[in-house]
C-alpha atoms as a PDB file:
ATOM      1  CA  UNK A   1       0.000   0.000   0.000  1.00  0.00           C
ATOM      2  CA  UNK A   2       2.571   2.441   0.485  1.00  0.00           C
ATOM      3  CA  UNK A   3       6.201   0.892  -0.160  1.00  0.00           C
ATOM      4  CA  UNK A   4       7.407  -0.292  -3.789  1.00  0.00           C
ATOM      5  CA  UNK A   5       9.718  -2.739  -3.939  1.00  0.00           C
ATOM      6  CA  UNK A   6      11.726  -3.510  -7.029  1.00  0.00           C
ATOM      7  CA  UNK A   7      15.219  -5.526  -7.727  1.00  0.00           C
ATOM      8  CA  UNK A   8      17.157  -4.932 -10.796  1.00  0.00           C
ATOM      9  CA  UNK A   9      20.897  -5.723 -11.720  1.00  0.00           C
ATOM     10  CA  UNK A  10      21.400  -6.891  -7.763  1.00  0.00           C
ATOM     11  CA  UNK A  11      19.877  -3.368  -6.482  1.00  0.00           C
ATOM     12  CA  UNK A  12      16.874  -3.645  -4.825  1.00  0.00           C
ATOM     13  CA  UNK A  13      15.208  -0.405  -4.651  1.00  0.00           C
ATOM     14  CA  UNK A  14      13.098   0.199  -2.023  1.00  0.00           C
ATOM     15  CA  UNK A  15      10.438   3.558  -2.339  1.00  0.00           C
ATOM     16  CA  UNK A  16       8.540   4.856   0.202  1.00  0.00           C
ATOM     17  CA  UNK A  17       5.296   5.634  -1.180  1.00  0.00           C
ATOM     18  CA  UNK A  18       2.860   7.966  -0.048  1.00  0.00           C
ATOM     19  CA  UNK A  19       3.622  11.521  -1.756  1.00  0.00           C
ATOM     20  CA  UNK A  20       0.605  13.132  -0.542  1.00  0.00           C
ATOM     21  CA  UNK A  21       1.450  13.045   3.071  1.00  0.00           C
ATOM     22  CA  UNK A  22       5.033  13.745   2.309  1.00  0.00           C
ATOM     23  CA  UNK A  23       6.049  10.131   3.085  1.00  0.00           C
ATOM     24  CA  UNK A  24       5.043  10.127   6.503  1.00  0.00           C
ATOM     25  CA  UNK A  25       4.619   7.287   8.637  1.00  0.00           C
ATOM     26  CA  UNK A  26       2.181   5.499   9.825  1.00  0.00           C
ATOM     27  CA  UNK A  27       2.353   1.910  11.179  1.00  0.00           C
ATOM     28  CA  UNK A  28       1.518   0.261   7.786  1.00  0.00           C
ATOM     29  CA  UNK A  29       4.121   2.222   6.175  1.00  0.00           C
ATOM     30  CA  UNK A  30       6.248   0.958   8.663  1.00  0.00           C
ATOM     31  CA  UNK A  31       5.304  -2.545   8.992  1.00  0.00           C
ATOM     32  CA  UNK A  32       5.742  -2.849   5.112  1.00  0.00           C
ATOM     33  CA  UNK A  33       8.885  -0.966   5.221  1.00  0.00           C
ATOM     34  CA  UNK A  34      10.429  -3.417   7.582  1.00  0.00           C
ATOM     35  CA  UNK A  35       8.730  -6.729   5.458  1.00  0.00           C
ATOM     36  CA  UNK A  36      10.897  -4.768   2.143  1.00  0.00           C
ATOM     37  CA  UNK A  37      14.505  -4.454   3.879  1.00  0.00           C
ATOM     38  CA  UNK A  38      13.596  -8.202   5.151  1.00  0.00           C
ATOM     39  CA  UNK A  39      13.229  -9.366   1.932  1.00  0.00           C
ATOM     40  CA  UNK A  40      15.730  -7.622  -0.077  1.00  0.00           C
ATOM     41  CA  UNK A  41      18.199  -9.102   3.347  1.00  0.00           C
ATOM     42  CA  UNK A  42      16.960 -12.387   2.376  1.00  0.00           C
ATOM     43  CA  UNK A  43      17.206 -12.475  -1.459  1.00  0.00           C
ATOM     44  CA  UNK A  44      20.128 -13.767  -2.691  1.00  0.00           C
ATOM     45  CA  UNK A  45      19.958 -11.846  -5.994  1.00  0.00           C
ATOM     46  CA  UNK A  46      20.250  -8.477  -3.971  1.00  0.00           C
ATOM     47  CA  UNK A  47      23.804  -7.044  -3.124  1.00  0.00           C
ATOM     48  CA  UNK A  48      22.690  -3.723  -2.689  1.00  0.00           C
ATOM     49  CA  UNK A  49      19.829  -2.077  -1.105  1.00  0.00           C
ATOM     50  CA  UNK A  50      18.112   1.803  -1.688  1.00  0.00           C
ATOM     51  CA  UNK A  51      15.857   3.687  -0.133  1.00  0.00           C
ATOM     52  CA  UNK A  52      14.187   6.587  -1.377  1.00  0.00           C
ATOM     53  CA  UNK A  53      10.990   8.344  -1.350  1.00  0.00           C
ATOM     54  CA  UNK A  54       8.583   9.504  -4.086  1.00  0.00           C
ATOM     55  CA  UNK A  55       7.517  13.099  -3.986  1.00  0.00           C
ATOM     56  CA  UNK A  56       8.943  16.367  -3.232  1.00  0.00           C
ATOM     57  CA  UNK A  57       9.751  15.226  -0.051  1.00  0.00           C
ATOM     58  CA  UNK A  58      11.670  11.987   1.367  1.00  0.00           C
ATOM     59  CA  UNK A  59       9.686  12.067   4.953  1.00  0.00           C
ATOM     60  CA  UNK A  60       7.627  14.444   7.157  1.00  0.00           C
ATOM     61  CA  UNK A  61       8.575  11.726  10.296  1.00  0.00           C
ATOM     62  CA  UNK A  62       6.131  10.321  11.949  1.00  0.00           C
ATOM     63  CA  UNK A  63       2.041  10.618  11.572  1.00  0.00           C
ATOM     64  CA  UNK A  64       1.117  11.513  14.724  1.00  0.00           C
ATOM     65  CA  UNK A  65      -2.267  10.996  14.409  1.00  0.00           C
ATOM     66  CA  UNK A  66      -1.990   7.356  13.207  1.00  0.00           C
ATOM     67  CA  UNK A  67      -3.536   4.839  15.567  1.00  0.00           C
ATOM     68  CA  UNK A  68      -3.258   7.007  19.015  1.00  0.00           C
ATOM     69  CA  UNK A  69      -6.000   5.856  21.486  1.00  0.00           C
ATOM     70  CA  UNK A  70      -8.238   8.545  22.657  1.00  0.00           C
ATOM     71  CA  UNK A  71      -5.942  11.036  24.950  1.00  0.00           C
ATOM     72  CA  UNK A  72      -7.505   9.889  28.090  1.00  0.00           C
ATOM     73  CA  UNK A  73      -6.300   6.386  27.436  1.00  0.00           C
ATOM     74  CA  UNK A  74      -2.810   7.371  26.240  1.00  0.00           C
ATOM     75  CA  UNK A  75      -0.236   6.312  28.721  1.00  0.00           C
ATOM     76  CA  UNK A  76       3.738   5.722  28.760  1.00  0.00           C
ATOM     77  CA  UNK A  77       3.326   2.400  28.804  1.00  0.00           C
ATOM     78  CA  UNK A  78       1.641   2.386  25.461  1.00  0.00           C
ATOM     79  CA  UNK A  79       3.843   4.571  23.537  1.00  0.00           C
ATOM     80  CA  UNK A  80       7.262   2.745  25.106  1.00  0.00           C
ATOM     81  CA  UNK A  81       5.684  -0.316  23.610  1.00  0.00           C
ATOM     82  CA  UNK A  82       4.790   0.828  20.065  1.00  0.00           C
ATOM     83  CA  UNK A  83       8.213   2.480  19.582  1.00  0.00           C
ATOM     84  CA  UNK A  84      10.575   0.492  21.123  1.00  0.00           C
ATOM     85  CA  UNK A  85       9.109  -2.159  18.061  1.00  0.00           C
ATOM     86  CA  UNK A  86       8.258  -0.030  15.085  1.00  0.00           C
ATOM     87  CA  UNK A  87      11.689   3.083  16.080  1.00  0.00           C
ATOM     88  CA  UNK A  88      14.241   1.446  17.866  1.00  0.00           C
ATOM     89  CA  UNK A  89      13.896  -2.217  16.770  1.00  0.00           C
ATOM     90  CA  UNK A  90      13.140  -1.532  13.270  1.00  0.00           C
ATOM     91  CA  UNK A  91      15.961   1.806  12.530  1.00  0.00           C
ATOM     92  CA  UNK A  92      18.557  -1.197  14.803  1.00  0.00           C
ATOM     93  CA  UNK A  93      17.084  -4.194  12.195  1.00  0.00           C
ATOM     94  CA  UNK A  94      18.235  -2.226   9.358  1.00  0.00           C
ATOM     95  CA  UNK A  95      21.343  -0.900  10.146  1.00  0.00           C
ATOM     96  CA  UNK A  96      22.231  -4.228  10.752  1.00  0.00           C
ATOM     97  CA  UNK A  97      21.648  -6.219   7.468  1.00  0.00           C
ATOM     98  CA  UNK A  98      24.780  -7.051   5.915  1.00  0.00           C
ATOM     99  CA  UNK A  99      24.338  -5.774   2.727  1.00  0.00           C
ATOM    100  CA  UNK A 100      25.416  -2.104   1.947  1.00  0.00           C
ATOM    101  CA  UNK A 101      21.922   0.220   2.083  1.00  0.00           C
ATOM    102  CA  UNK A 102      22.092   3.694   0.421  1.00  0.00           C
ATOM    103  CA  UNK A 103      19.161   6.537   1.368  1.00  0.00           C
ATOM    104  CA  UNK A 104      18.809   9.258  -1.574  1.00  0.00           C
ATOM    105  CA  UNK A 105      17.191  12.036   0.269  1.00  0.00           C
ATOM    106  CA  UNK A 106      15.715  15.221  -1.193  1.00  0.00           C
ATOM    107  CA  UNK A 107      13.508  17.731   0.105  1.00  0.00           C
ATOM    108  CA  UNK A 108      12.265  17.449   4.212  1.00  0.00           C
ATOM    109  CA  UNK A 109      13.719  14.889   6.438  1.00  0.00           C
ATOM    110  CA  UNK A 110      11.860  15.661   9.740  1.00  0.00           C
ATOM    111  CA  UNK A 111      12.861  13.490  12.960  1.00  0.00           C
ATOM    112  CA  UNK A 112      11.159  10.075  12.262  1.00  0.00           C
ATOM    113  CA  UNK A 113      12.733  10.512   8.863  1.00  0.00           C
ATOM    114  CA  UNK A 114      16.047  10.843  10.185  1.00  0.00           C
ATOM    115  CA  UNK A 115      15.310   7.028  11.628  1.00  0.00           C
ATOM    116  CA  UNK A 116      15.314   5.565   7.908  1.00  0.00           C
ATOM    117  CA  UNK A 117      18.060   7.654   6.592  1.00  0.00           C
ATOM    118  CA  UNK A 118      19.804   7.112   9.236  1.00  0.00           C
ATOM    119  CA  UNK A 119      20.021   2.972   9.399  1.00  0.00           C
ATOM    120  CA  UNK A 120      21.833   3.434   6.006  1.00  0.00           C
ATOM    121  CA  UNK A 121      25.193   3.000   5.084  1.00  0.00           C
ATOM    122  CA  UNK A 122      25.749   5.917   2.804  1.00  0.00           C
ATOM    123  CA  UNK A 123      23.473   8.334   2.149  1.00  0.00           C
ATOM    124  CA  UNK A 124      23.339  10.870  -1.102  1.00  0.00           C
ATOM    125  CA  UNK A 125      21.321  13.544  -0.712  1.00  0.00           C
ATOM    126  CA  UNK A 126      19.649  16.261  -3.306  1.00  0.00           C
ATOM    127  CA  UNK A 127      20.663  20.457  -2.802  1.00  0.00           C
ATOM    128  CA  UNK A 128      17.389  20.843  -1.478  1.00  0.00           C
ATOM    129  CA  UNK A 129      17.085  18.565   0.892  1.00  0.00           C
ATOM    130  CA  UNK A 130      16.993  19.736   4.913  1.00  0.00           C
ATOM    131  CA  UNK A 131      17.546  17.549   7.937  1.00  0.00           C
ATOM    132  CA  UNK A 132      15.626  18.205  11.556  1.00  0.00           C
ATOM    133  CA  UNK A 133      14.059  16.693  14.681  1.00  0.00           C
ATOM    134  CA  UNK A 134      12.214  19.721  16.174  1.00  0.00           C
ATOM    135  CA  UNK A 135      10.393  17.154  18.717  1.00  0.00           C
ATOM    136  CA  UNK A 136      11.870  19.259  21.710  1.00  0.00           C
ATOM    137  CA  UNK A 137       9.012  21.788  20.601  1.00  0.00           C
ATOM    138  CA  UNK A 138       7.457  18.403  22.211  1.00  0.00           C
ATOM    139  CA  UNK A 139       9.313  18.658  25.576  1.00  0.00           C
ATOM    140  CA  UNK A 140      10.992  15.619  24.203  1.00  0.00           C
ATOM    141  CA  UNK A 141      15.224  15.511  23.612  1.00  0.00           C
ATOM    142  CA  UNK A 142      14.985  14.060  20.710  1.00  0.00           C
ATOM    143  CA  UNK A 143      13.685  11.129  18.157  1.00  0.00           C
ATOM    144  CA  UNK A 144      13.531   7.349  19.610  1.00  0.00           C
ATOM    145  CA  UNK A 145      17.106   6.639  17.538  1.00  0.00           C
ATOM    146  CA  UNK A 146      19.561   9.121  18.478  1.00  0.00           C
ATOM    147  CA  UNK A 147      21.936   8.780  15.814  1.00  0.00           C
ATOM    148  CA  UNK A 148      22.346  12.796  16.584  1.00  0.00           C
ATOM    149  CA  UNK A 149      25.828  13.079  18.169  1.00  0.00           C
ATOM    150  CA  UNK A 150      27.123   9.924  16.053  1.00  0.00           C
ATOM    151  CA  UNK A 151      26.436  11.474  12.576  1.00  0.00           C
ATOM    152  CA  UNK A 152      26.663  15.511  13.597  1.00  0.00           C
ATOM    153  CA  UNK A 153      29.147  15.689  16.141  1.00  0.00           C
ATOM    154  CA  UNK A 154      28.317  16.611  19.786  1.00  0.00           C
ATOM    155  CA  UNK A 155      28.067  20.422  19.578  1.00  0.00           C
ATOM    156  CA  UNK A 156      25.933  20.723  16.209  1.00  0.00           C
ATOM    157  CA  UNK A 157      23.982  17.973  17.539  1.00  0.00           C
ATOM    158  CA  UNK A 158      22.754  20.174  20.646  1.00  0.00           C
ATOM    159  CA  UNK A 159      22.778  23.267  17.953  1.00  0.00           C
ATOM    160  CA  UNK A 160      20.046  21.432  16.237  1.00  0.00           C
ATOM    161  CA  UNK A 161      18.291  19.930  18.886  1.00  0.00           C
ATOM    162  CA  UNK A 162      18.183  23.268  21.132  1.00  0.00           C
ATOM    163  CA  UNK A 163      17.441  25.578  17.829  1.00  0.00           C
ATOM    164  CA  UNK A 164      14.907  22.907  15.724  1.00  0.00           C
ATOM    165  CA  UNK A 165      16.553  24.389  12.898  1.00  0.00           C
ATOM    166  CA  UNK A 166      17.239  22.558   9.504  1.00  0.00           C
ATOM    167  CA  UNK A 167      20.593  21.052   8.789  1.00  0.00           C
ATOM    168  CA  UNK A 168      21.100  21.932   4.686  1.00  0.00           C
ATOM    169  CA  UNK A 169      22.819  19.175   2.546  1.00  0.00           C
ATOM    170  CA  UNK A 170      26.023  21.150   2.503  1.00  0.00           C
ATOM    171  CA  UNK A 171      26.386  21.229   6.147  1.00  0.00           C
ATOM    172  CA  UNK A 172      25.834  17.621   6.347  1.00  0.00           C
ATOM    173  CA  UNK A 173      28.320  16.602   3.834  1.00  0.00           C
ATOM    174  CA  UNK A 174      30.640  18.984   5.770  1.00  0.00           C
ATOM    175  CA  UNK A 175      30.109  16.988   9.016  1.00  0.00           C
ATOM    176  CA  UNK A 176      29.955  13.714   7.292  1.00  0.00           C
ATOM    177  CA  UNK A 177      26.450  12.928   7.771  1.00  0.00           C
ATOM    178  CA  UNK A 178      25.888  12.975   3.854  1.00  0.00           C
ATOM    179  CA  UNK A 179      28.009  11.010   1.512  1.00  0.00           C
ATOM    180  CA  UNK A 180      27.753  13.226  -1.408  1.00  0.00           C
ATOM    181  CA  UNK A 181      25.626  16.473  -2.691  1.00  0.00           C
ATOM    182  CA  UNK A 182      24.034  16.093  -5.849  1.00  0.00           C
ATOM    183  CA  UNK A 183      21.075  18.539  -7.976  1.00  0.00           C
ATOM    184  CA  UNK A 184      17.757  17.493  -6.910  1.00  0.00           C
ATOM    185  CA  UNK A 185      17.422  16.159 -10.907  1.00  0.00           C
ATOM    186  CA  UNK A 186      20.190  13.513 -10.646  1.00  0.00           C
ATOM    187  CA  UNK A 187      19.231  12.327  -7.509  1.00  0.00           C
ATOM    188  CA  UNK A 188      18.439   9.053  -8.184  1.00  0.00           C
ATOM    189  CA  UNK A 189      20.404   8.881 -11.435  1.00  0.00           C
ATOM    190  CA  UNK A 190      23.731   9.345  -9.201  1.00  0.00           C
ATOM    191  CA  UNK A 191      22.194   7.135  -6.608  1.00  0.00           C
ATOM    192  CA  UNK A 192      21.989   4.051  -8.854  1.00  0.00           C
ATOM    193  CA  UNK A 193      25.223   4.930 -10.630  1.00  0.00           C
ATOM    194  CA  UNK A 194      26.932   4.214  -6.536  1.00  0.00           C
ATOM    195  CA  UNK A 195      24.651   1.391  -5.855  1.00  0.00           C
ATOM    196  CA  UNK A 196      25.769  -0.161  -9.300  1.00  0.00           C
ATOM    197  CA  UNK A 197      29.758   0.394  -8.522  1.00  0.00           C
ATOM    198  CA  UNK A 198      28.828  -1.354  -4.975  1.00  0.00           C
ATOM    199  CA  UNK A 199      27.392  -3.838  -6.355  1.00  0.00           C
ATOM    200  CA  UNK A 200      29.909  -5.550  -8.595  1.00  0.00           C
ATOM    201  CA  UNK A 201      32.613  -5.909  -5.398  1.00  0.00           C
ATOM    202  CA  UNK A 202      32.467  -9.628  -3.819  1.00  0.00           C
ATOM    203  CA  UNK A 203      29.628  -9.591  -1.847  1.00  0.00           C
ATOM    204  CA  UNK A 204      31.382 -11.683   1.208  1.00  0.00           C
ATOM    205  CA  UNK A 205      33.920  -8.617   1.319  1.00  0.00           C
ATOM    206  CA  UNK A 206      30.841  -6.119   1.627  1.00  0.00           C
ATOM    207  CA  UNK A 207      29.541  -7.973   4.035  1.00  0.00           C
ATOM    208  CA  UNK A 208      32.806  -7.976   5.970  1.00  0.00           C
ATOM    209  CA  UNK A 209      34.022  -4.275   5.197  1.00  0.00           C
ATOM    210  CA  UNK A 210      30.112  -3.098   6.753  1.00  0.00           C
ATOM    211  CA  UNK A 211      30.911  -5.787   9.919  1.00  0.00           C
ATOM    212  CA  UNK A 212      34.217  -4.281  10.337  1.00  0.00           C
ATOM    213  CA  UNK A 213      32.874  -0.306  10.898  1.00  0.00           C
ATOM    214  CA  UNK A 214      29.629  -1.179  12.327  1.00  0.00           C
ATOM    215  CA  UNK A 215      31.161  -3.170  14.980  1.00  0.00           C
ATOM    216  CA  UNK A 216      34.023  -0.442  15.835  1.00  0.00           C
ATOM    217  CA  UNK A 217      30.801   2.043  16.071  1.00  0.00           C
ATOM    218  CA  UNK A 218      29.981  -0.845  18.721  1.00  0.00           C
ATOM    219  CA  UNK A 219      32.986  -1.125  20.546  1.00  0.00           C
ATOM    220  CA  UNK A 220      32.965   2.819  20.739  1.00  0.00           C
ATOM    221  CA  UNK A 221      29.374   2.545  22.513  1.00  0.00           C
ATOM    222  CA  UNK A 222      27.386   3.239  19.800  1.00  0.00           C
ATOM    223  CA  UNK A 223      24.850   0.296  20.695  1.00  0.00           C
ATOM    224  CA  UNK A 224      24.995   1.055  23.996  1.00  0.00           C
ATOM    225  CA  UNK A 225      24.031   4.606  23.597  1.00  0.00           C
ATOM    226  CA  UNK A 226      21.127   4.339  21.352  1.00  0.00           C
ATOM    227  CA  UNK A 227      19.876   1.816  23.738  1.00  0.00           C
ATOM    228  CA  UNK A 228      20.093   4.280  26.478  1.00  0.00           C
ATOM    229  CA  UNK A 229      19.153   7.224  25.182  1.00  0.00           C
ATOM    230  CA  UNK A 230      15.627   5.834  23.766  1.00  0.00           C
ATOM    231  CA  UNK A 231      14.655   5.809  27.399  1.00  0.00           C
ATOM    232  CA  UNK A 232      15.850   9.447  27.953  1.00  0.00           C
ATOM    233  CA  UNK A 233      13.295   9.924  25.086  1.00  0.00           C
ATOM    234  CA  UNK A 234      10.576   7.980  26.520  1.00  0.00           C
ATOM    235  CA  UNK A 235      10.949  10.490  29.612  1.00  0.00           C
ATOM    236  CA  UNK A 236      10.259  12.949  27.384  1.00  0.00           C
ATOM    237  CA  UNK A 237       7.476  11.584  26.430  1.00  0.00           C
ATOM    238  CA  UNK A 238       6.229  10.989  30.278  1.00  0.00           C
ATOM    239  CA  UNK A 239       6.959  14.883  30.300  1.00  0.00           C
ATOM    240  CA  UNK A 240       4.693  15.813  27.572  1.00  0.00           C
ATOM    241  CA  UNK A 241       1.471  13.532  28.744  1.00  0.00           C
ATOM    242  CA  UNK A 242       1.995  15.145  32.339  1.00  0.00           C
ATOM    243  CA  UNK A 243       2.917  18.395  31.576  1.00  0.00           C
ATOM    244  CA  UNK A 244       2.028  19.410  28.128  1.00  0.00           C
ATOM    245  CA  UNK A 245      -0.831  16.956  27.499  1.00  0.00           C
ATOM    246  CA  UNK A 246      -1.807  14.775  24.235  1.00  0.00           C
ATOM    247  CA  UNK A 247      -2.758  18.246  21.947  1.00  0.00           C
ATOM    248  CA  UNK A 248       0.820  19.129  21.529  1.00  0.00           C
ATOM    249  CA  UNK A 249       1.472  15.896  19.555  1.00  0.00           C
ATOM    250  CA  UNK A 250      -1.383  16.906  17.272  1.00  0.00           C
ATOM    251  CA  UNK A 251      -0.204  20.404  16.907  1.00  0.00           C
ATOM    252  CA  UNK A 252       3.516  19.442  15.765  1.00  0.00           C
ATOM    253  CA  UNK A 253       2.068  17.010  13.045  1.00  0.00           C
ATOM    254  CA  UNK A 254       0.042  20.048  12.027  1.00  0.00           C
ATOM    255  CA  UNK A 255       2.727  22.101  11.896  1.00  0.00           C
ATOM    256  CA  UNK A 256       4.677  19.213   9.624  1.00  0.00           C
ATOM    257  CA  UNK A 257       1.735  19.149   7.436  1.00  0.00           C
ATOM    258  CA  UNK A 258       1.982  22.464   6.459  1.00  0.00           C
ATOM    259  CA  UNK A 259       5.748  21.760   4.368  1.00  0.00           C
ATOM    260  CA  UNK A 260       5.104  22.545   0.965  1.00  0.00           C
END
């Protein structure tokens, strides 16, 4: 319903599918997102995976209005439950498949979108495209995967986190969040061109180059960290049911829904 998936000359292509909300996601998208990187993990024919997303934008995060119960019956509980799965597990799932994965991003990447660019090995991203997690507007630190301080640095990661503002393609290359900068129209064009040189290296010494790096990440405390810090998030959230109450969620999805 809202993921393509497609495999040709050992790329699988993976295309998050739902322009008119700017790609964001709800739990179907998710679930289906999850059954795609599964399969092209699985298929022996794939050596390379890609995400990308149709429409002007890649993702708006999050729909916040997707399957919440009514705001007398949210509690912690509840939303530790349905993110540790569908956030943590999933964004951890994906970093994790031994294949090299490649996000093309263009346009908005708003906090939950930051979780499936993220997961990916390289990422290639258009001139327009803008990275941010304004969810402290939510008296929340940050989205459930806080790959923040591992992709931006410690300093711009707080910069962006205490401002909201966006993070432009140029500054992420700069910092090394971004791979490579490319005009919006060869965006995919130079995104298949890397996923094709990728994929004609022995696949056993992919698999063992992406092992190597992830596991120093590891050894560093990456794992650790992103572990720990989803339940400095899910104080956040505590915070923002207590405090704030259930309307704030609705009015930052509003507030997303208004990108052009």
């Amino acid at each position: 319903m809202y993921i393509r998936y497609e495999v040709a000359d050992k790329i699988a292509t993976i295309t998050l599918d739902r322009p008119e909300a700017a790609n964001a996601q709800n739990s179907d998208l998710l679930d289906e997102l999850d059954g795609a990187w599964t399969r092209a993990a699985q298929d022996p024919e794939v050596a390379v995976i890609v995400l990308r997303g149709e429409g002007k934008h890649f993702s708006a995060g999050h729909d916040l209005k997707d399957r919440w119960p009514s705001p007398q019956d949210i509690t912690l509980e509840w939303i530790y439950q349905n993110e540790s799965r569908r956030y943590l597990e999933y964004s951890l799932r994906w970093r994790n498949v031994p294949k090299p994965s490649i996000a093309a991003v263009q346009g908005r990447c708003i906090a939950g979108g930051l979780l499936l660019c993220w997961p990916c090995d390289l990422i290639v991203a258009a001139d327009d495209a803008l990275f941010s997690d304004p969810v402290v507007l939510m008296g929340i630190g940050g989205v459930e995967y806080h790959g923040h301080t591992w992709e931006l640095g410690a300093r711009k990661a707080k910069e962006i986190l205490f401002t909201g503002r966006a993070v432009t393609a140029t500054e992420a290359e700069q910092v090394g969040m971004v791979n490579k900068v490319v005009p919006r129209a060869e965006l995919d064009e130079q995104t298949r061109a890397l996923a094709t040189r990728i994929a004609a290296m022995p696949s056993f010494g992919l698999r063992q180059a992406k092992r190597a790096v992830n596991q120093t990440l590891d050894v560093q405390g990456f794992y650790a960290a992103i572990q720990s810090v989803f339940d400095v998030h899910s104080t956040g959230h505590g915070n923002a049911l207590s405090v704030n109450g259930f309307p704030i969620l609705m009015a930052l999805d509003e507030m997303k829904q208004k990108i052009e």
